[in-house]
Every structure is written in C-alpha cells, then in structure tokens.
C-alpha atoms as a PDB file:
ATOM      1  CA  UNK A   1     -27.840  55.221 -43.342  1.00  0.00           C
ATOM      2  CA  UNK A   2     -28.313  58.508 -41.254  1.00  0.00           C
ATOM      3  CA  UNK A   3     -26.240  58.440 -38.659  1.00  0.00           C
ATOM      4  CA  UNK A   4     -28.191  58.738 -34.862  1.00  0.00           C
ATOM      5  CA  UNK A   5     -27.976  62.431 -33.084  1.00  0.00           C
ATOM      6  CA  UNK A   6     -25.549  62.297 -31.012  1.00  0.00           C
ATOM      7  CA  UNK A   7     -23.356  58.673 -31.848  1.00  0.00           C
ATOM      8  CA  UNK A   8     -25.280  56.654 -28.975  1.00  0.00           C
ATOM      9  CA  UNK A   9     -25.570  53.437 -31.307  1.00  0.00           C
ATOM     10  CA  UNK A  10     -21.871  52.584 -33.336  1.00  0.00           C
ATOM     11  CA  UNK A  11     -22.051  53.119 -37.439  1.00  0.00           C
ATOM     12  CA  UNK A  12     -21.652  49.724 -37.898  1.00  0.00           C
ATOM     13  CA  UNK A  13     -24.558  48.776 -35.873  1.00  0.00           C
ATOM     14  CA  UNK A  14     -26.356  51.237 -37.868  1.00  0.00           C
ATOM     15  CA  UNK A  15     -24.905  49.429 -41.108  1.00  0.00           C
ATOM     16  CA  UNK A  16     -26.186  46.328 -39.975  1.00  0.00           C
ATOM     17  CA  UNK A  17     -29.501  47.706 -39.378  1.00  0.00           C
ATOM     18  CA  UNK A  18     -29.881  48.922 -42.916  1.00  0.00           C
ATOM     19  CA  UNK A  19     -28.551  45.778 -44.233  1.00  0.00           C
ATOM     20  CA  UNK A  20     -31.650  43.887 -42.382  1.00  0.00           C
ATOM     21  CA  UNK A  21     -34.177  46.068 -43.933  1.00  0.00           C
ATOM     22  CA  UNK A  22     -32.805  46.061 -47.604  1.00  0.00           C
ATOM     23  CA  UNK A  23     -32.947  41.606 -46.462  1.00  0.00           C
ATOM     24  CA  UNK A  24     -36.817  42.449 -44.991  1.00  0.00           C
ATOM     25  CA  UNK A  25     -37.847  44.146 -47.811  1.00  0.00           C
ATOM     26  CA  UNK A  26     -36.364  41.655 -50.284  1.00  0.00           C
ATOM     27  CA  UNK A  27     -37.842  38.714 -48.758  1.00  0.00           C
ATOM     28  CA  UNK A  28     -40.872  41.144 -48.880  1.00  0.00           C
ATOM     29  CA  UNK A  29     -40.518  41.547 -53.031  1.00  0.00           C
ATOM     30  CA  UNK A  30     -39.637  37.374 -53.006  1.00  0.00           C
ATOM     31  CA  UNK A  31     -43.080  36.618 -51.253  1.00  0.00           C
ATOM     32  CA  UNK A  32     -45.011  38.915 -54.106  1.00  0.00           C
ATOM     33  CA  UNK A  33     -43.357  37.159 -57.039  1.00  0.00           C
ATOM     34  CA  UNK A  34     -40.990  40.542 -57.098  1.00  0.00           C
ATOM     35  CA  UNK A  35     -37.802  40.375 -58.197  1.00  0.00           C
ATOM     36  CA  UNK A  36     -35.300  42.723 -56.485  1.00  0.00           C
ATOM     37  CA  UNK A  37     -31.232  43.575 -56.876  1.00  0.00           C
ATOM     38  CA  UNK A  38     -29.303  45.323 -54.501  1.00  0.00           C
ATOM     39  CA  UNK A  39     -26.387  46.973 -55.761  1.00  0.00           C
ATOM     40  CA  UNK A  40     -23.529  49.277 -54.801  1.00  0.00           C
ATOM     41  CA  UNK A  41     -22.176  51.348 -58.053  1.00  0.00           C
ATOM     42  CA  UNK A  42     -19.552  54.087 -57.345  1.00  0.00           C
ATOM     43  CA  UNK A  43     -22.324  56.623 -58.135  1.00  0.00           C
ATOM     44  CA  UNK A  44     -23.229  56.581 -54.816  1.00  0.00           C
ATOM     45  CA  UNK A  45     -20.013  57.513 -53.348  1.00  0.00           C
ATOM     46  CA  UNK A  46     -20.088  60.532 -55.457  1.00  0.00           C
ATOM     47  CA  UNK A  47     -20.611  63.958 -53.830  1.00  0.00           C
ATOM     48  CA  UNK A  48     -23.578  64.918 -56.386  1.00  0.00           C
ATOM     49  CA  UNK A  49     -25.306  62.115 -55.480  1.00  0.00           C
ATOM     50  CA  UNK A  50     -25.012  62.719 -51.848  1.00  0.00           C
ATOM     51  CA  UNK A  51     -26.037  65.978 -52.501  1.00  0.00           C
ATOM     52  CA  UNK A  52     -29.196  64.491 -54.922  1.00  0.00           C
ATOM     53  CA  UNK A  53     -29.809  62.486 -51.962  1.00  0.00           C
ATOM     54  CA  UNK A  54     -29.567  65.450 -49.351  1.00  0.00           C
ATOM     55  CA  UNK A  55     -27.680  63.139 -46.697  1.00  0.00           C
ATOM     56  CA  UNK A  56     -25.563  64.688 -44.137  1.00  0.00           C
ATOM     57  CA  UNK A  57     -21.691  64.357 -44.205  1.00  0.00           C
ATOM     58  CA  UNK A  58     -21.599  61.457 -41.763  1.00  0.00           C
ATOM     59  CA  UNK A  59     -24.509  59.870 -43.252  1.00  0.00           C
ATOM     60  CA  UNK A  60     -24.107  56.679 -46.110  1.00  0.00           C
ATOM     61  CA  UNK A  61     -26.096  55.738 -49.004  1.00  0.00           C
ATOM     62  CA  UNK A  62     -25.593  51.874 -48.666  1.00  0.00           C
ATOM     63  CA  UNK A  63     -26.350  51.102 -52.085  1.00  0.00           C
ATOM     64  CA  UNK A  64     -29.218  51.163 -55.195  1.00  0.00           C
ATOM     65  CA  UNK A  65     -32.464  48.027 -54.669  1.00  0.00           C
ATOM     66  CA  UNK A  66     -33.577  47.771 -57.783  1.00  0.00           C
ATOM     67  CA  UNK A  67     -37.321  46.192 -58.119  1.00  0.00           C
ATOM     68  CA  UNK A  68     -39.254  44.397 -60.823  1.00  0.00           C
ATOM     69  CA  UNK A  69     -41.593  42.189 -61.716  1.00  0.00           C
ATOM     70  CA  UNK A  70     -40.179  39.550 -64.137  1.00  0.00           C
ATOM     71  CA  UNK A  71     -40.680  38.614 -67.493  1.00  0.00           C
ATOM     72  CA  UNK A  72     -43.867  36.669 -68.542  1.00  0.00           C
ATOM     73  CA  UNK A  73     -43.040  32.984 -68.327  1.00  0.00           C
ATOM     74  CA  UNK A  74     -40.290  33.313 -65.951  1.00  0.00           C
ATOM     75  CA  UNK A  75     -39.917  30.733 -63.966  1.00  0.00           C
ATOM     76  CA  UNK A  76     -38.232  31.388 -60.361  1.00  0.00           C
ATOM     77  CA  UNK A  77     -35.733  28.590 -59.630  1.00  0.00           C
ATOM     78  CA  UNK A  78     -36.204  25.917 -57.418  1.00  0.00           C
ATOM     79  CA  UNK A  79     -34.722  25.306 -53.862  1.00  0.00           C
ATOM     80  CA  UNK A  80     -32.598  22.300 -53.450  1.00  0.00           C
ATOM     81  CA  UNK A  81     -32.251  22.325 -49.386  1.00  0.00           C
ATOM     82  CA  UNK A  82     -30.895  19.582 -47.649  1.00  0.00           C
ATOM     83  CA  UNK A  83     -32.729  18.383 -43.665  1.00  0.00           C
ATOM     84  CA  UNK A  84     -31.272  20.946 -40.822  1.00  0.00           C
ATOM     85  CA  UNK A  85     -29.785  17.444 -39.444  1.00  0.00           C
ATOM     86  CA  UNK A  86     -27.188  17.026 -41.848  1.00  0.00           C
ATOM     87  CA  UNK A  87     -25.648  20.597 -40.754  1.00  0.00           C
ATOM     88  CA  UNK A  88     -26.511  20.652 -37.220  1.00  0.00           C
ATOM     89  CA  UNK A  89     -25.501  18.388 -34.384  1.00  0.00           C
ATOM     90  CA  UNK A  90     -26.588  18.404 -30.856  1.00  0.00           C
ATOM     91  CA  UNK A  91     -24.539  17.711 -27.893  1.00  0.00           C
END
C-alpha cells in the first residue's frame, strides 16, 4: 500500500482499496481454475523486506498472494448456497 502524496485519502481507505484488488484478482485466479492464498507472515513487517521491496516509511506491504495451478485431478469443492430469500427480508 503506498501511501497517496500528500494524505488526501485516509490509510485505511487505502487499506481497503488494496484489500479489493488482492479479492479482484483472486476471483480473477478462481475464474481460470487458479488457485491463490493470501497470506500475512511476519517477514513482511521486517525492515529488509521493506527495504527488498523499496517501499517508503509510511508505505505497507499488506501481505504475500501466493498463485498456483492445482494438482492434476483436483477437484475444486462444491458450493452449497442457500436462495437470497432465506437471508433477506423486505419491508
């Protein structure tokens, strides 16, 4: 997440952004048979990494996506969803 010059949009709006992307690109992998992992592992709160990473010192590596295409034969689980009705109601 680099932060915007100047503030003008909040850090955790910026968060959120990056947290819709890593779901866009996910879905992305999903719809290509692509399996994908996002993870957080203390590595990247480590000043190496930040330095690997060249990110400035308000700027935050939000975690690792890890991407792969399964094993032969795998077979991706599936859904089980109920109708909208039986969580919604309208007044």
């Amino acid at each position: 997440m680099q932060r915007s010059v100047g503030h003008k949009v909040p850090a955790i709006e910026e968060l959120e952004a990056v947290a819709c992307a890593m779901q866009n690109i996910m879905l992305s992998a999903a719809a290509v048979e692509l399996g994908s992992f996002w993870s957080s592992p203390p590595l990247i709160e480590t000043n190496e990494f930040r330095q690997w990473l060249g990110i400035g010192a308000e700027d935050q590596c939000l975690g690792l996506l890890y991407l792969g295409w399964p094993k032969s034969g795998f077979e991706w689980p599936k859904s089980q969803r109920k109708p909208v009705e039986s969580f919604v109601s309208w007044a």
